[in-house]
C-alpha atoms as a PDB file:
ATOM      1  CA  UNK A   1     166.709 138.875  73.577  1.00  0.00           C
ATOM      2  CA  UNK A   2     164.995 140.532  76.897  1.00  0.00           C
ATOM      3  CA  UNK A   3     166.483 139.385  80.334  1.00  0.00           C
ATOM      4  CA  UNK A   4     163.005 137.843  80.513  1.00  0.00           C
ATOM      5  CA  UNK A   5     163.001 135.551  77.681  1.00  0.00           C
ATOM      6  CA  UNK A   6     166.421 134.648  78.478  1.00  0.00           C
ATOM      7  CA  UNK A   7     165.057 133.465  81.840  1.00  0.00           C
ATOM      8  CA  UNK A   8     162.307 131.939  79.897  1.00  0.00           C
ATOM      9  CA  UNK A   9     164.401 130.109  77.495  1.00  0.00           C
ATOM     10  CA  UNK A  10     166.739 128.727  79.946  1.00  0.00           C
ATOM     11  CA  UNK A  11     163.767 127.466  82.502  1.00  0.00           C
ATOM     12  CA  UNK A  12     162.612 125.097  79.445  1.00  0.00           C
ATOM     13  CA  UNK A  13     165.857 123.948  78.640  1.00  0.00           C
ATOM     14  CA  UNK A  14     165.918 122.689  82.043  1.00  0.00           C
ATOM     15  CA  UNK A  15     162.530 121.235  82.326  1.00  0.00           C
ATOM     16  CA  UNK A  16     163.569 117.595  80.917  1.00  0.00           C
ATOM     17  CA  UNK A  17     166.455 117.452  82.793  1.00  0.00           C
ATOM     18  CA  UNK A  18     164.388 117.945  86.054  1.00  0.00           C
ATOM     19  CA  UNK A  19     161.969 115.657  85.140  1.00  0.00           C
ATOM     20  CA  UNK A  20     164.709 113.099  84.208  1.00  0.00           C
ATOM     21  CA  UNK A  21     166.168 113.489  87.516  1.00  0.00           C
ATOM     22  CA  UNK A  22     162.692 113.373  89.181  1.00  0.00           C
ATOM     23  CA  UNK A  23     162.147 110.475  87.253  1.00  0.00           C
ATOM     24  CA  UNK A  24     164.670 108.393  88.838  1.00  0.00           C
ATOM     25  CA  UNK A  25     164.036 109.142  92.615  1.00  0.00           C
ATOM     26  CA  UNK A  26     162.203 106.617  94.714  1.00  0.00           C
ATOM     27  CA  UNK A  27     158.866 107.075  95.806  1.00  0.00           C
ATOM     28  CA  UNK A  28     158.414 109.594  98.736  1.00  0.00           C
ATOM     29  CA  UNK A  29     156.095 107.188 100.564  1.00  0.00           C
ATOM     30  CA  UNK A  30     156.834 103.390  99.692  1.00  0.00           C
ATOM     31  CA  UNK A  31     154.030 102.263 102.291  1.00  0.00           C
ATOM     32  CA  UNK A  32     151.238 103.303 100.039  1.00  0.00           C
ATOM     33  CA  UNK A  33     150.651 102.396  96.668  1.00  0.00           C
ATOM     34  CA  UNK A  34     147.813 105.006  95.611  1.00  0.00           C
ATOM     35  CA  UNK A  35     150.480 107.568  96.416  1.00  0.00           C
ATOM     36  CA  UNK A  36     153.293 105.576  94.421  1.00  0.00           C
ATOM     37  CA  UNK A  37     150.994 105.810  91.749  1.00  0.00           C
ATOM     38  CA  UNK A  38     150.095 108.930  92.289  1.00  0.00           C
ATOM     39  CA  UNK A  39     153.247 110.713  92.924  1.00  0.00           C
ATOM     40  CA  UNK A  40     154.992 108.640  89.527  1.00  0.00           C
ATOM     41  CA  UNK A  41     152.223 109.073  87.116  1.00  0.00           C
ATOM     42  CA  UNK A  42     153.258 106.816  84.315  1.00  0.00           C
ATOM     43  CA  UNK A  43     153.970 103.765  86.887  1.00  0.00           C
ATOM     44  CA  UNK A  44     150.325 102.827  87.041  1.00  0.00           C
ATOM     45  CA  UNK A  45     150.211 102.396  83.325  1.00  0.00           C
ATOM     46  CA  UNK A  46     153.365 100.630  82.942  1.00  0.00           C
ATOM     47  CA  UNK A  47     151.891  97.970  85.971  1.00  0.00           C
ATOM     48  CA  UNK A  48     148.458  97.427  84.427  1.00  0.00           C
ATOM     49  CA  UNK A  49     149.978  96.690  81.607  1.00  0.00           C
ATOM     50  CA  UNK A  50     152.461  93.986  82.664  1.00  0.00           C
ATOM     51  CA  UNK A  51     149.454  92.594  84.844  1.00  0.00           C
ATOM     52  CA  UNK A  52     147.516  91.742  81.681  1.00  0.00           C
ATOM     53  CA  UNK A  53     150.437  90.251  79.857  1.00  0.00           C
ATOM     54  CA  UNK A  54     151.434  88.323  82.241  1.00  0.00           C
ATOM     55  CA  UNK A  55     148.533  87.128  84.393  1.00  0.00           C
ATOM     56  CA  UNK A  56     149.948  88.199  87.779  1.00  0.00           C
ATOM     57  CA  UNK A  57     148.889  91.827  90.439  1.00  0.00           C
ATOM     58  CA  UNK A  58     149.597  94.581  90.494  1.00  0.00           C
ATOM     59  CA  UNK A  59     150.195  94.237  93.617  1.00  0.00           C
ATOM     60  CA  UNK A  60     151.876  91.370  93.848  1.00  0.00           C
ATOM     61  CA  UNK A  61     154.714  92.889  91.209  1.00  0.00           C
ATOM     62  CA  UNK A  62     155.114  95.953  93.354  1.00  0.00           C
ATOM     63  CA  UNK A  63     155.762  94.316  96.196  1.00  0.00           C
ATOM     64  CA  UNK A  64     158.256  92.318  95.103  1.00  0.00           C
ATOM     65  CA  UNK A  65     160.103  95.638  93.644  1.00  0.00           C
ATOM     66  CA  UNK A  66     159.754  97.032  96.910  1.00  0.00           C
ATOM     67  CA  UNK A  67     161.300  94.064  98.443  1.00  0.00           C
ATOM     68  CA  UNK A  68     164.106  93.757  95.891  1.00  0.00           C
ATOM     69  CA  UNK A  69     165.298  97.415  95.856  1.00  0.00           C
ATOM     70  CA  UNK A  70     162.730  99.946  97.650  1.00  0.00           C
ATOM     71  CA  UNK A  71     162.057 101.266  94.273  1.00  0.00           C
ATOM     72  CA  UNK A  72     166.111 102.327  93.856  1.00  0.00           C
ATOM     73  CA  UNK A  73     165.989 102.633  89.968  1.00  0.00           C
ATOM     74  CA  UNK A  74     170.554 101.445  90.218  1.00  0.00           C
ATOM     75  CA  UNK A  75     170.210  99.778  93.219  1.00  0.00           C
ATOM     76  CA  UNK A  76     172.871  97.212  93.572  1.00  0.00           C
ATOM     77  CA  UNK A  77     174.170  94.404  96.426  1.00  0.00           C
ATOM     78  CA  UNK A  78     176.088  95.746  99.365  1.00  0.00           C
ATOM     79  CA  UNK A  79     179.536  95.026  99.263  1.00  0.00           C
ATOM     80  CA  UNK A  80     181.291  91.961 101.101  1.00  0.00           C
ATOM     81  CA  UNK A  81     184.083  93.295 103.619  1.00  0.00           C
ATOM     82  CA  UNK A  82     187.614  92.133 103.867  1.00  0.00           C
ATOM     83  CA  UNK A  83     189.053  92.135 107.261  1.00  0.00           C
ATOM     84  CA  UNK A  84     185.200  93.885 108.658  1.00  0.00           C
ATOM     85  CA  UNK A  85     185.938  97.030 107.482  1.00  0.00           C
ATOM     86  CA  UNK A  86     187.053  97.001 104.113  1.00  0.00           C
ATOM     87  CA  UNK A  87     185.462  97.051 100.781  1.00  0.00           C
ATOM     88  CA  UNK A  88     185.235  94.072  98.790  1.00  0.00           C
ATOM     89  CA  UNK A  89     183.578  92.862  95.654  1.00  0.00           C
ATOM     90  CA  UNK A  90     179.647  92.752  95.685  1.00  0.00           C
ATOM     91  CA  UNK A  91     177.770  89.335  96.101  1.00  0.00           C
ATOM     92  CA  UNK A  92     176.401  89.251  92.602  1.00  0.00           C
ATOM     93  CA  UNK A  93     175.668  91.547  89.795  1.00  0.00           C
ATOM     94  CA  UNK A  94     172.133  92.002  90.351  1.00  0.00           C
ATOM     95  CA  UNK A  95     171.146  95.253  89.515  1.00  0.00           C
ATOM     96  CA  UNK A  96     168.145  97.964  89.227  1.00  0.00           C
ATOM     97  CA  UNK A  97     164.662  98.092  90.614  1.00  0.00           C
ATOM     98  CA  UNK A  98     164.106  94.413  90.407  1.00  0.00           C
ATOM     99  CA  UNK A  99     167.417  93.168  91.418  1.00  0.00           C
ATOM    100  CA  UNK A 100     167.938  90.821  88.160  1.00  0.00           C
ATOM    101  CA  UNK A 101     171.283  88.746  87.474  1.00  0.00           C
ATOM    102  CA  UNK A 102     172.618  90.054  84.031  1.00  0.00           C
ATOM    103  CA  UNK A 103     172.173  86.382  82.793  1.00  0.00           C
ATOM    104  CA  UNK A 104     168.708  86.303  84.116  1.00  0.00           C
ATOM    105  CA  UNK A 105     168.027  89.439  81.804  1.00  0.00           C
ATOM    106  CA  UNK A 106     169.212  88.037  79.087  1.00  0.00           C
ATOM    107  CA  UNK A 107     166.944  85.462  79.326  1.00  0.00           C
ATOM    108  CA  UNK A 108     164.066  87.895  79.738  1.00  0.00           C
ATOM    109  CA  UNK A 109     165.492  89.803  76.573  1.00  0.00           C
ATOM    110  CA  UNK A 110     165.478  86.817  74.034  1.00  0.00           C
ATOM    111  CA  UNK A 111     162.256  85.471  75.862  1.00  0.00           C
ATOM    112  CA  UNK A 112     160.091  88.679  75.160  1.00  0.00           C
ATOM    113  CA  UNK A 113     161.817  90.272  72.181  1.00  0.00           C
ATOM    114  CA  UNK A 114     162.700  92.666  74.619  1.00  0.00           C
ATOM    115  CA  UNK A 115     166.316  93.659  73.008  1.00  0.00           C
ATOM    116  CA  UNK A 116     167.681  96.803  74.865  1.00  0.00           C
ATOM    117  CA  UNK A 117     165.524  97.100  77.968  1.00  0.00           C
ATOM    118  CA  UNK A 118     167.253  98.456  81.292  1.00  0.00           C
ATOM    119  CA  UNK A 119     167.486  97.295  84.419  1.00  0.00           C
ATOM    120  CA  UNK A 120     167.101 100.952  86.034  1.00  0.00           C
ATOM    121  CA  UNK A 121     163.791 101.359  83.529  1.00  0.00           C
ATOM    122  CA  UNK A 122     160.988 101.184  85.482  1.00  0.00           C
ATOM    123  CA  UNK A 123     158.639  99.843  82.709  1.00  0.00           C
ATOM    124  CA  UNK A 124     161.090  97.390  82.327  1.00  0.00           C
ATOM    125  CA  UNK A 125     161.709  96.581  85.616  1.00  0.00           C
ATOM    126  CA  UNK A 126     158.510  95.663  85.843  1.00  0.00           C
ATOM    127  CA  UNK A 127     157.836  93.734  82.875  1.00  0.00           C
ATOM    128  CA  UNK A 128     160.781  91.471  83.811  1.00  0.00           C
ATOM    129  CA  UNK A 129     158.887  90.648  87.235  1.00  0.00           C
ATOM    130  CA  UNK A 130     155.782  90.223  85.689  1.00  0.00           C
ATOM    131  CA  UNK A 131     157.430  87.260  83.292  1.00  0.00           C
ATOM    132  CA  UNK A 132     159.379  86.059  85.922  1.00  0.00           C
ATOM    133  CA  UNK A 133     156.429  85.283  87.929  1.00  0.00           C
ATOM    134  CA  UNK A 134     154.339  83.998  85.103  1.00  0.00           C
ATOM    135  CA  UNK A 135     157.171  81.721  84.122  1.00  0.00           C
ATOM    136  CA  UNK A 136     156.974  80.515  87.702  1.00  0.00           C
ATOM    137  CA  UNK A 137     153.272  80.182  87.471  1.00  0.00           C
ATOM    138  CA  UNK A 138     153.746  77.645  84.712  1.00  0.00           C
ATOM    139  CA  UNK A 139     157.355  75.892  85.647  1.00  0.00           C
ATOM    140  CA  UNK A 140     156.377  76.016  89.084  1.00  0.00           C
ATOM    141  CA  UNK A 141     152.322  75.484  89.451  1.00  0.00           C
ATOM    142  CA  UNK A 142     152.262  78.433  91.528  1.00  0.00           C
ATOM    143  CA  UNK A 143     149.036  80.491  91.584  1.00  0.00           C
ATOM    144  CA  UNK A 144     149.119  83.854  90.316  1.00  0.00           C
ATOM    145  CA  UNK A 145     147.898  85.169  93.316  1.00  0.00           C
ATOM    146  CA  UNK A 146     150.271  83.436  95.895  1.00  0.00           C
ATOM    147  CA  UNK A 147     152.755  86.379  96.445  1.00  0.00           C
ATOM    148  CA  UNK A 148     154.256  83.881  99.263  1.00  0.00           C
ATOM    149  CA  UNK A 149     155.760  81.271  96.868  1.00  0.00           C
ATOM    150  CA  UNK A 150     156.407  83.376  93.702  1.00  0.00           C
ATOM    151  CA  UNK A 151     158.739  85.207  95.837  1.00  0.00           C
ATOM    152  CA  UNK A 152     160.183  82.413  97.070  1.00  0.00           C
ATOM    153  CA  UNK A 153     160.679  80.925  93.540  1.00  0.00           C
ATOM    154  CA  UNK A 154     161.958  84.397  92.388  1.00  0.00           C
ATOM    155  CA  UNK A 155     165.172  84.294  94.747  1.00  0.00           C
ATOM    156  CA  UNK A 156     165.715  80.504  94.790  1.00  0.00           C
ATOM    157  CA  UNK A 157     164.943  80.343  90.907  1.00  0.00           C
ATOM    158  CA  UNK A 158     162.226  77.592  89.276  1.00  0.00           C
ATOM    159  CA  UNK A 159     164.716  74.851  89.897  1.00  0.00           C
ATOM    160  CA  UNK A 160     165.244  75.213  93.053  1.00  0.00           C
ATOM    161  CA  UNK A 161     161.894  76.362  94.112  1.00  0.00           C
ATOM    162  CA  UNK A 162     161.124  73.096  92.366  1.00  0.00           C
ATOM    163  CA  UNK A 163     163.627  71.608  94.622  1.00  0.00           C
ATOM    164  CA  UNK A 164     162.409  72.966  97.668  1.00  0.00           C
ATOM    165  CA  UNK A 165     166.219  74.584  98.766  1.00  0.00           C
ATOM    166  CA  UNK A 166     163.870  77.467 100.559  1.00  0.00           C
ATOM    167  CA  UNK A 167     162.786  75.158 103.237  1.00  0.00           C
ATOM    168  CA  UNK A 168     166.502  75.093 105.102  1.00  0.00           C
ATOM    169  CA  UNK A 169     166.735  78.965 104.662  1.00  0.00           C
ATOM    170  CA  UNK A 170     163.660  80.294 107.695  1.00  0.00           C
ATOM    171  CA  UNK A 171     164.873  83.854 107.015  1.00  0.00           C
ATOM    172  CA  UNK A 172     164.082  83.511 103.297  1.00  0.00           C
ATOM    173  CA  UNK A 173     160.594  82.295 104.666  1.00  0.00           C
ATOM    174  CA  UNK A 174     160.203  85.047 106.638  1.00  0.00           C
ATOM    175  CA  UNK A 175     161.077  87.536 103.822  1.00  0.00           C
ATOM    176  CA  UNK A 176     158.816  85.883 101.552  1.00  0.00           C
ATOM    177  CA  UNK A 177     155.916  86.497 104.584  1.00  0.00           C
ATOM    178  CA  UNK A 178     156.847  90.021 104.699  1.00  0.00           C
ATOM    179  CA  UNK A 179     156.716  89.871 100.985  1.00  0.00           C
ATOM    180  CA  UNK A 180     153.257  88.595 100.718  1.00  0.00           C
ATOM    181  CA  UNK A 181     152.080  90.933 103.559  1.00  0.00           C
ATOM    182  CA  UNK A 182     153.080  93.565 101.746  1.00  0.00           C
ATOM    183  CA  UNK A 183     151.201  92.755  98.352  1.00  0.00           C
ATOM    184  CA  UNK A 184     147.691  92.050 100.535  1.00  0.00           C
ATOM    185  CA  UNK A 185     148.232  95.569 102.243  1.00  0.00           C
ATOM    186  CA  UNK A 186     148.633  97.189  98.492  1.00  0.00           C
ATOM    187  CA  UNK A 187     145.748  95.245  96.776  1.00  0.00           C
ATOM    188  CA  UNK A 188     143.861  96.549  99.728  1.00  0.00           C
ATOM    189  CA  UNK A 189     145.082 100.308  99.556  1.00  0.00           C
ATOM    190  CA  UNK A 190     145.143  99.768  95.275  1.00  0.00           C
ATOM    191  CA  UNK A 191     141.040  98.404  95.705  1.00  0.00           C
ATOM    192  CA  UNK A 192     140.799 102.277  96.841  1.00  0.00           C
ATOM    193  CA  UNK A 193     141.879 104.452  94.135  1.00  0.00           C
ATOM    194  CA  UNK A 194     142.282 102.290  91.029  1.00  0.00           C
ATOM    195  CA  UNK A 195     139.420 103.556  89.840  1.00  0.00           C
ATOM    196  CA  UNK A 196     141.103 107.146  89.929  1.00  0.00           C
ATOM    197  CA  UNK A 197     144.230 106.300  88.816  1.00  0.00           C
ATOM    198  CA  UNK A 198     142.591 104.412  85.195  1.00  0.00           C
ATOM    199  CA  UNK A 199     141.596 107.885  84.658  1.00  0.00           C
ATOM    200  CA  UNK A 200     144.844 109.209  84.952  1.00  0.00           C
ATOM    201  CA  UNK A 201     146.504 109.888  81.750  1.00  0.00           C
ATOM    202  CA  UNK A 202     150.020 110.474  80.372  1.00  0.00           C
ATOM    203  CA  UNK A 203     151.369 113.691  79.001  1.00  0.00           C
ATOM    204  CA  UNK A 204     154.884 113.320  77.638  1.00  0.00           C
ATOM    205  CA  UNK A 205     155.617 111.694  81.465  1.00  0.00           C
ATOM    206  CA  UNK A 206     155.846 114.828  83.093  1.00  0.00           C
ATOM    207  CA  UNK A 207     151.970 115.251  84.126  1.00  0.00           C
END
């Protein structure tokens, strides 16, 4: 074998790797999701089509990833500290892009037939907020549209949504503003260049 088509040989082995790695990294510009969707070509697809399952935006989904994690496919809880300074265990076990509790996952699992799906999966991730907010549409008679309170009700949980235990917690308010800022700015920018992107298509994820 030539020097050449060792080269050769060696530059496609490495090819999924590098897209695996690529795969993982968050979004070079968060701000803006044309170039989210743009820059990680299969996300589009993967949103559109938990939007139709589950009756709630595009945008609306997206922004609550981006609140939850900043698109950090392992992202976990900061640690507590002992004595200020050192480590101690994490607040929960929330974990991934969308920040689920292992329980709550479960639930999503038996609930969709979903057996096996990740936290750090994108597609997943994103399914899981998609039901999450649906469930709340119907347990909570929140609009699908009302990024404010579905965020809400996605920290607090249905029940206490249902029992109004955001109310005494104004930060939580405020996030849930920022929240449903956020989704407005990204229907507006998405309004743009949806067009575009339904045009886009998938080749093995890499293009």
């Amino acid at each position: 074998m030539t020097q050449k088509n060792k080269k050769l040989k060696l530059a496609l082995l490495a090819l999924p790797l590098l897209a695996a790695g690529c795969a993982t990294t968050p979004p070079s510009n968060t701000d803006d999701i044309c170039e989210i969707f743009r820059e990680k070509d299969d996300w589009y697809h993967d949103a559109a089509k938990s939007a139709r399952k589950w009756n709630t935006p595009i945008a609306t989904m997206m922004a609550t990833l981006h609140q939850e994690s900043r698109f950090v496919h392992d992202a976990k809880p900061e640690r507590t500290k002992i004595l200020w300074f050192i480590p101690g265990p994490r607040p929960s076990d929330a974990y991934g892009y969308s920040q689920a509790l292992s329980i709550t996952w479960r639930s999503y699992e038996r609930a969709t037939s979903n057996y096996g799906a990740d936290r750090d999966d994108f597609a997943d991730a994103i399914d899981f907020v998609g039901w999450y907010h649906n469930t709340s549409q119907r347990q909570c008679s929140i609009k699908p549209n009302d990024t404010y309170h579905l965020y809400l009700a996605y920290h607090e949980g249905q029940g206490g949504f249902n029992r109004r235990t955001y109310r005494k917690k104004k930060w939580l308010q405020g996030v849930a503003h920022k929240v449903s800022s956020r989704a407005q700015s990204y229907q507006q920018q998405l309004n743009s260049c949806e067009a575009s992107l339904k045009k886009r298509k998938k080749f093995l994820g890499l293009f």
